[in-house]
Protein backbone atom coordinates (compact mmCIF):
# COMPACT_ATOMS: atom_id res chain seq x y z
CA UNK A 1 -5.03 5.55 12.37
CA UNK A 2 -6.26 3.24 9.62
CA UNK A 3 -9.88 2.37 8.48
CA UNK A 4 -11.47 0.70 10.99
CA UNK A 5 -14.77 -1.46 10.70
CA UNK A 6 -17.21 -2.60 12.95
CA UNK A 7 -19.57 -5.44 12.49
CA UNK A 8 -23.54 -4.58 13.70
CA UNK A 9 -25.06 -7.30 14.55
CA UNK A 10 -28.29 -5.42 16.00
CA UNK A 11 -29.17 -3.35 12.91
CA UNK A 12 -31.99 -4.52 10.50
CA UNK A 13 -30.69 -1.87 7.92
CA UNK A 14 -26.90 -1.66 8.27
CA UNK A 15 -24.50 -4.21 8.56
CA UNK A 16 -21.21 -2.84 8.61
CA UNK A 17 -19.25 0.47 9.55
CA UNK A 18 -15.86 1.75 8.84
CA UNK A 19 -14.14 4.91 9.94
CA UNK A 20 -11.00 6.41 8.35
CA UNK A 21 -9.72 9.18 11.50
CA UNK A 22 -7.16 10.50 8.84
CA UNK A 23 -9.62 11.23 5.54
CA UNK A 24 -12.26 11.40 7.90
CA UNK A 25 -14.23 8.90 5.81
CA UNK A 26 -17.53 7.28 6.68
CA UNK A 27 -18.13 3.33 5.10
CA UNK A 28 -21.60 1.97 5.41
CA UNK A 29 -22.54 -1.61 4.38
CA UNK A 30 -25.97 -1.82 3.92
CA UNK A 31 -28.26 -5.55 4.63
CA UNK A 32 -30.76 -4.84 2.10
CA UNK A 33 -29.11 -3.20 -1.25
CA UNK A 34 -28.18 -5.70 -3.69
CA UNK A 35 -26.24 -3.95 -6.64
CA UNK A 36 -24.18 -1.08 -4.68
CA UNK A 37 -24.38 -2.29 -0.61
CA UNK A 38 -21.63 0.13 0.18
CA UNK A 39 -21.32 3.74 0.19
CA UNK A 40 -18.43 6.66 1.60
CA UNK A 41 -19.09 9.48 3.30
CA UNK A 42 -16.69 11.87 3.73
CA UNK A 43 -16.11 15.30 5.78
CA UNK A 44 -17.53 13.02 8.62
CA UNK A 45 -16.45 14.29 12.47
CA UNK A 46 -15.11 11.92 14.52
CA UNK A 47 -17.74 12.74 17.27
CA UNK A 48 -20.64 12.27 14.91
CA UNK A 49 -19.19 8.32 13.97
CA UNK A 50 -18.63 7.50 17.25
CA UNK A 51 -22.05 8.88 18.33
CA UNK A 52 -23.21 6.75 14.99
CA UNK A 53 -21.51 3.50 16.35
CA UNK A 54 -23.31 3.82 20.04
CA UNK A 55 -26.41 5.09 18.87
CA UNK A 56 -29.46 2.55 20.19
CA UNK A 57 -30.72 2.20 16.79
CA UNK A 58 -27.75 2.56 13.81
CA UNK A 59 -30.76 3.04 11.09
CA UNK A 60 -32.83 6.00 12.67
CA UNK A 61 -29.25 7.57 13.14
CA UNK A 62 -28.15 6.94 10.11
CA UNK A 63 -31.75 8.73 8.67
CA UNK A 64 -31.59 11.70 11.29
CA UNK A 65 -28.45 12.85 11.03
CA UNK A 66 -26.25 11.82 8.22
CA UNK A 67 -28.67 10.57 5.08
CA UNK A 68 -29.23 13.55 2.36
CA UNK A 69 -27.01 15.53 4.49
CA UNK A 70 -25.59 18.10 1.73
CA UNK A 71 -22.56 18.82 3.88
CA UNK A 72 -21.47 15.25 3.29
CA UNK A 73 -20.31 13.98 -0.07
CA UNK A 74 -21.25 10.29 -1.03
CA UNK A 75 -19.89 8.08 -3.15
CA UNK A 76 -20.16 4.25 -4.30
CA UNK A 77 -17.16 2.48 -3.37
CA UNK A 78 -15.47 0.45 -6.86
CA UNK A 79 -15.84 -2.94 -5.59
CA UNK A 80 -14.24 -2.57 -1.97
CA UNK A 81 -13.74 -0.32 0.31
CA UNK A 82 -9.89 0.35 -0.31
CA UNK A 83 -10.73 0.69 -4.06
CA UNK A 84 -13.43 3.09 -3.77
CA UNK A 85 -10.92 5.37 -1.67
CA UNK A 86 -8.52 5.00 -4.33
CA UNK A 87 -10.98 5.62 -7.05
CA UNK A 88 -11.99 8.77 -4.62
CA UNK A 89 -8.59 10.29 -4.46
CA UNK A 90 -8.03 10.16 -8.07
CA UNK A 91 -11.31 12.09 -9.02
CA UNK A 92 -10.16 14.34 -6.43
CA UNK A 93 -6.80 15.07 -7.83
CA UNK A 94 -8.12 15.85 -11.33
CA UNK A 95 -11.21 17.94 -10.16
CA UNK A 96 -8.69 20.00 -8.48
CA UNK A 97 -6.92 20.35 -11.69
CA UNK A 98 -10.27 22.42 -13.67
């Protein structure tokens, strides 16, 4: 299944979310954050995004259970989302390399 996004229209903090079920990739699109509004997480269960995309409040969730999480590697998508999972696999193919 392909990235798929979901607009939040009851969030003061987050205004987007996309979920790859295949990379099992995480896209947040922040309201607030000016210079770099999106950012990928990746290693992300399936149960934990769809918990993410019914939970009451999207920012507490978002602060409870999956910001600073050290499990979950974050990264600053090149201009879109597509590009920054481009950009992704490449860094992973040649850090695989060392």
């Amino acid at each position: 299944m392909p990235l798929l996004y979901t607009d939040i229209t009851n969030s003061e903090a987050i205004r987007r979310i996309g979920y790859n079920t295949i990379t099992q990739e995480l896209h947040i699109e922040f309201n607030k954050r000016k210079q770099y509004p999106e950012y990928v997480w990746g290693g992300i269960p399936k149960e934990l995004s769809l918990d993410f995309l019914t939970a009451r409040s999207k920012g507490k969730f978002y602060h409870a259970r999956i910001k600073d999480k050290t499990a979950f590697r974050v990264g600053k998508p090149l201009g879109s989302y597509k590009l920054g999972a481009i950009g992704r696999r490449i860094r992973n193919i040649f850090s695989r390399r060392k």
